[in-house]
C-alpha atoms as a PDB file:
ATOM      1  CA  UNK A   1       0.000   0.000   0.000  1.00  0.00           C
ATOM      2  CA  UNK A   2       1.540   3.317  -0.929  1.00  0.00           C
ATOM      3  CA  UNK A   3       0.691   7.196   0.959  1.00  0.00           C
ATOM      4  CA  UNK A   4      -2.038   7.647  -1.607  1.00  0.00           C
ATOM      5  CA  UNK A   5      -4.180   4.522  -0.997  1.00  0.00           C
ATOM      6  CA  UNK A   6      -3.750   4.976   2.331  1.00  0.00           C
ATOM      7  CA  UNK A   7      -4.895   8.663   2.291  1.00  0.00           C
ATOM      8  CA  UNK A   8      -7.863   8.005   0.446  1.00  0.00           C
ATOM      9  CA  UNK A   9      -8.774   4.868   2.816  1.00  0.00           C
ATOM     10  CA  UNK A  10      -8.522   7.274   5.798  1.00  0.00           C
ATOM     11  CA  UNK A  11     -10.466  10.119   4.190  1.00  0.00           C
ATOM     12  CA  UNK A  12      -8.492  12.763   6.069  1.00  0.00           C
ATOM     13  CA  UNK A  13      -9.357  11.399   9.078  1.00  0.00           C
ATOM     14  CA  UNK A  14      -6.071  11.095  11.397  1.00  0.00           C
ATOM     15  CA  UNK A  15      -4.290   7.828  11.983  1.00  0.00           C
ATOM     16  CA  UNK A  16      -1.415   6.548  13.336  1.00  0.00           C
ATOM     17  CA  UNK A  17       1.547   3.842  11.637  1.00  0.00           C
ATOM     18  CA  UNK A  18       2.114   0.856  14.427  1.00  0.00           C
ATOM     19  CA  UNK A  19       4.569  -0.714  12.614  1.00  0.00           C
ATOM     20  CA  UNK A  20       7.005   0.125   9.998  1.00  0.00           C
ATOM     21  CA  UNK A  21       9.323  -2.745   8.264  1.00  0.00           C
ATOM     22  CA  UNK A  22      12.624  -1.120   6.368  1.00  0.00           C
ATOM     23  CA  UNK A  23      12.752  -2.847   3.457  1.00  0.00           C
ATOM     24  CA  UNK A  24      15.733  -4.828   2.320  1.00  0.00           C
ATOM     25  CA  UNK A  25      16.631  -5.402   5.840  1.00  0.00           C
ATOM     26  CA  UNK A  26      13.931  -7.167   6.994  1.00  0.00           C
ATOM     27  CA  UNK A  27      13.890  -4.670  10.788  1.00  0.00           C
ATOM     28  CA  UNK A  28      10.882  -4.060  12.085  1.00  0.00           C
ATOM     29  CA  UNK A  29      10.160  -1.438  14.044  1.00  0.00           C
ATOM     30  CA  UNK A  30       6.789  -1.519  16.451  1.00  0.00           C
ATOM     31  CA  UNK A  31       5.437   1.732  18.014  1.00  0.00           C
ATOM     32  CA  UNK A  32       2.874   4.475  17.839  1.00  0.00           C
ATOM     33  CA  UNK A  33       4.300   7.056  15.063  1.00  0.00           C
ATOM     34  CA  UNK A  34       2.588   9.902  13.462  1.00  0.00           C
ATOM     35  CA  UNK A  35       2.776   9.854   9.561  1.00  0.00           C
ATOM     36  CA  UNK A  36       4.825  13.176   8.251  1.00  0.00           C
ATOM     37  CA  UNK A  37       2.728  16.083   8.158  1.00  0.00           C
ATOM     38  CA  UNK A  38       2.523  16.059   4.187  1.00  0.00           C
ATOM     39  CA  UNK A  39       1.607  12.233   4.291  1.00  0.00           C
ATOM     40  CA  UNK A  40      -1.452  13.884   6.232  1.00  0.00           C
ATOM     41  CA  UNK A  41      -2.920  15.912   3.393  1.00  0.00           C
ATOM     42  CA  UNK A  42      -4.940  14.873   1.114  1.00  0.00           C
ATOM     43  CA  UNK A  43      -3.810  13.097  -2.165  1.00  0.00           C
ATOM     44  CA  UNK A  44      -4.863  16.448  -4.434  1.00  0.00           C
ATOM     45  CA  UNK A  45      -2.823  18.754  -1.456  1.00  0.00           C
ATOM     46  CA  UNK A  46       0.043  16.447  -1.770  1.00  0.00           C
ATOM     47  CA  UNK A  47      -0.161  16.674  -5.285  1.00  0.00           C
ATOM     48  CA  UNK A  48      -0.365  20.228  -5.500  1.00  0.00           C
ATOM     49  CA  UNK A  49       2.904  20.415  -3.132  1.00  0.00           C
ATOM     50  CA  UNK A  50       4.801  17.990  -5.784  1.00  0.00           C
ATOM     51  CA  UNK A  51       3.608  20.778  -8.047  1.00  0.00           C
ATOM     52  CA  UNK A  52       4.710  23.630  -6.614  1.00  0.00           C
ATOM     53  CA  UNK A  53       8.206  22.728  -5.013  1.00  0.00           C
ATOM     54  CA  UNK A  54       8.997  21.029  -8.636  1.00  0.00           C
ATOM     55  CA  UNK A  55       7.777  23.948 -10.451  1.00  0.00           C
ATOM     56  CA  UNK A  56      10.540  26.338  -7.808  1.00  0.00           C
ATOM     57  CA  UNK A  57       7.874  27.964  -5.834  1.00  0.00           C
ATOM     58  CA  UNK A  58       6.831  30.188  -9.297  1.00  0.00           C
ATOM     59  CA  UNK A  59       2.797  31.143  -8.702  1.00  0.00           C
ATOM     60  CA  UNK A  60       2.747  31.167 -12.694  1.00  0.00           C
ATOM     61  CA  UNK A  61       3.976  28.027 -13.518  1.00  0.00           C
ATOM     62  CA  UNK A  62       1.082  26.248 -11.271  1.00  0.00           C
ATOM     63  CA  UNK A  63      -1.355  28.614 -12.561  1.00  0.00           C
ATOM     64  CA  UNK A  64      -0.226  26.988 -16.345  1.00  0.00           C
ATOM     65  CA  UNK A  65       0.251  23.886 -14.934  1.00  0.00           C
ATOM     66  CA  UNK A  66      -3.361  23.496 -13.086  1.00  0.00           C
ATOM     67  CA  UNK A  67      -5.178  26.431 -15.673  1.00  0.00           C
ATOM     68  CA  UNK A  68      -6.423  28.349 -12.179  1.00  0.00           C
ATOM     69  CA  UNK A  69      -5.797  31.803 -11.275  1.00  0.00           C
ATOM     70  CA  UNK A  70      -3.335  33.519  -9.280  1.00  0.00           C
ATOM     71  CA  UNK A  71      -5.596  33.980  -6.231  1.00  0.00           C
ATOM     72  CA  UNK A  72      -6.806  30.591  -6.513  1.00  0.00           C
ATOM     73  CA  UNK A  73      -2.953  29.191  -6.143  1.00  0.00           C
ATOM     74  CA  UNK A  74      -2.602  31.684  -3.094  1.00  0.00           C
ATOM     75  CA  UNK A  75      -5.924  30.740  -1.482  1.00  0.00           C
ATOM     76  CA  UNK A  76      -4.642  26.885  -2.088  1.00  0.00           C
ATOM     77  CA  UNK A  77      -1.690  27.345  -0.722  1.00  0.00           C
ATOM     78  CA  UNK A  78      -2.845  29.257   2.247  1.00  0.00           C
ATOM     79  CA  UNK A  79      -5.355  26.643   2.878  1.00  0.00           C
ATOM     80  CA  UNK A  80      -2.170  24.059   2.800  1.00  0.00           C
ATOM     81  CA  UNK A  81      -0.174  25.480   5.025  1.00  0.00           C
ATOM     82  CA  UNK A  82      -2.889  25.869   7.347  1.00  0.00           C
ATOM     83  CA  UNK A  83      -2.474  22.315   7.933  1.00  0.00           C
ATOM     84  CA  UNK A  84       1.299  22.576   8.800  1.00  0.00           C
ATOM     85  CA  UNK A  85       3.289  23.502  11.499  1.00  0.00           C
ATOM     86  CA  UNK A  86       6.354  25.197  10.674  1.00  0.00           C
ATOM     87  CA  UNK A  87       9.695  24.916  11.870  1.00  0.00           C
ATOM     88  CA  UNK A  88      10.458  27.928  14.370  1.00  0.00           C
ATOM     89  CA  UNK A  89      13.723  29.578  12.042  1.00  0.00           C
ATOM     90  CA  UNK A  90      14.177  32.582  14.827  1.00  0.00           C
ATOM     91  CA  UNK A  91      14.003  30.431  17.879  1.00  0.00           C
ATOM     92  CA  UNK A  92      15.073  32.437  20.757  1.00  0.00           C
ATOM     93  CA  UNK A  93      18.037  32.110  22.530  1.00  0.00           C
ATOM     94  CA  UNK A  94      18.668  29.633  25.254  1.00  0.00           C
ATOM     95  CA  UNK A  95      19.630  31.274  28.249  1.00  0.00           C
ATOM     96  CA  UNK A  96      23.349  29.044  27.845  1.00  0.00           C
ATOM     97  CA  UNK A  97      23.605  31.119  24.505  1.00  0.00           C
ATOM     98  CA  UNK A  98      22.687  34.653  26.311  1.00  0.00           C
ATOM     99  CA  UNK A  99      25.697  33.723  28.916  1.00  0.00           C
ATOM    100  CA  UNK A 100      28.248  32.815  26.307  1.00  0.00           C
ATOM    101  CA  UNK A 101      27.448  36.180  24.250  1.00  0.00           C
ATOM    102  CA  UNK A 102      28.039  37.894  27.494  1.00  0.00           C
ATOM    103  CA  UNK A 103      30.922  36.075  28.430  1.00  0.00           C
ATOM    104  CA  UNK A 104      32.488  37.216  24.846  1.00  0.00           C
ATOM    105  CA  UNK A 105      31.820  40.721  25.027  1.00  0.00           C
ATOM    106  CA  UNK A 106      29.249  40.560  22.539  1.00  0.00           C
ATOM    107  CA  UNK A 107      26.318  42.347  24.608  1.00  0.00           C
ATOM    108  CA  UNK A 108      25.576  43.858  27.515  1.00  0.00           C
ATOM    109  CA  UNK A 109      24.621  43.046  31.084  1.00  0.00           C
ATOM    110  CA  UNK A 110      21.200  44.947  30.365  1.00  0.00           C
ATOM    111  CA  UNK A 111      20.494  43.270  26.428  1.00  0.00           C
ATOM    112  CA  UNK A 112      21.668  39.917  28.492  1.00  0.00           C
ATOM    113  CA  UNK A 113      19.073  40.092  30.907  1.00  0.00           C
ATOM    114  CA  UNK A 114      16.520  41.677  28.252  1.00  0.00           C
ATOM    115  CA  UNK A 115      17.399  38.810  26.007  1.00  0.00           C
ATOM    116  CA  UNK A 116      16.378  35.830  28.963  1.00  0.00           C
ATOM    117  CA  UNK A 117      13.460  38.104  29.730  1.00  0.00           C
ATOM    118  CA  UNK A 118      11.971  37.813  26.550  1.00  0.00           C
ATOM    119  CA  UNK A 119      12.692  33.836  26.100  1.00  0.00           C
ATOM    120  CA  UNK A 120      10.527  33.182  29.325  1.00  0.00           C
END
């Protein structure tokens, strides 16, 4: 069974995989794990994403490629990403980070101590 049949089996309805087998190896691995978030979306989403990230992102190539509009691409994609959590890319400093920048000079007592207030 590949991500598609399964996807349309579980109509969007979440599941979890109990057991996953590595193939070649014959290892099994037993547990409760959550599929990847884009194995979540539907078969059309996940198709659209193939779309998009093999088309480089370009808004104008999908809207050739699936003969919609641009506002329809940006109201799919919105509606996509909806469904996904993203990866924090600014995360704030840890407070062993704050120390070390102090430590080297690079900011202040005060920006330290503003710095760990605002991680709290």
């Amino acid at each position: 069974m590949d991500w598609q049949e399964l996807t349309d089996l579980t109509r969007g309805q979440p599941f979890v995989v109990e057991r996953v087998r590595l193939a070649g190896s014959g290892v099994v691995v037993e547990g409760q794990f959550e599929p990847p978030q884009l194995a979540q979306l539907s078969v059309d989403d996940q198709v659209f994403v193939a779309a998009f990230v093999r088309s480089h992102g370009s808004i104008k190539e999908m809207e050739r490629i699936f003969g919609v509009s641009y506002p329809t691409i940006k109201s799919r994609l919105n509606r996509i990403a909806a469904h996904l959590d993203f990866v924090d890319t600014d995360p704030a400093p840890t407070g062993a980070d704050v120390v070390d920048r102090l430590r080297r000079g690079e900011i202040s007592v005060q920006e330290a101590l503003a710095e760990l207030g605002r991680s709290r």
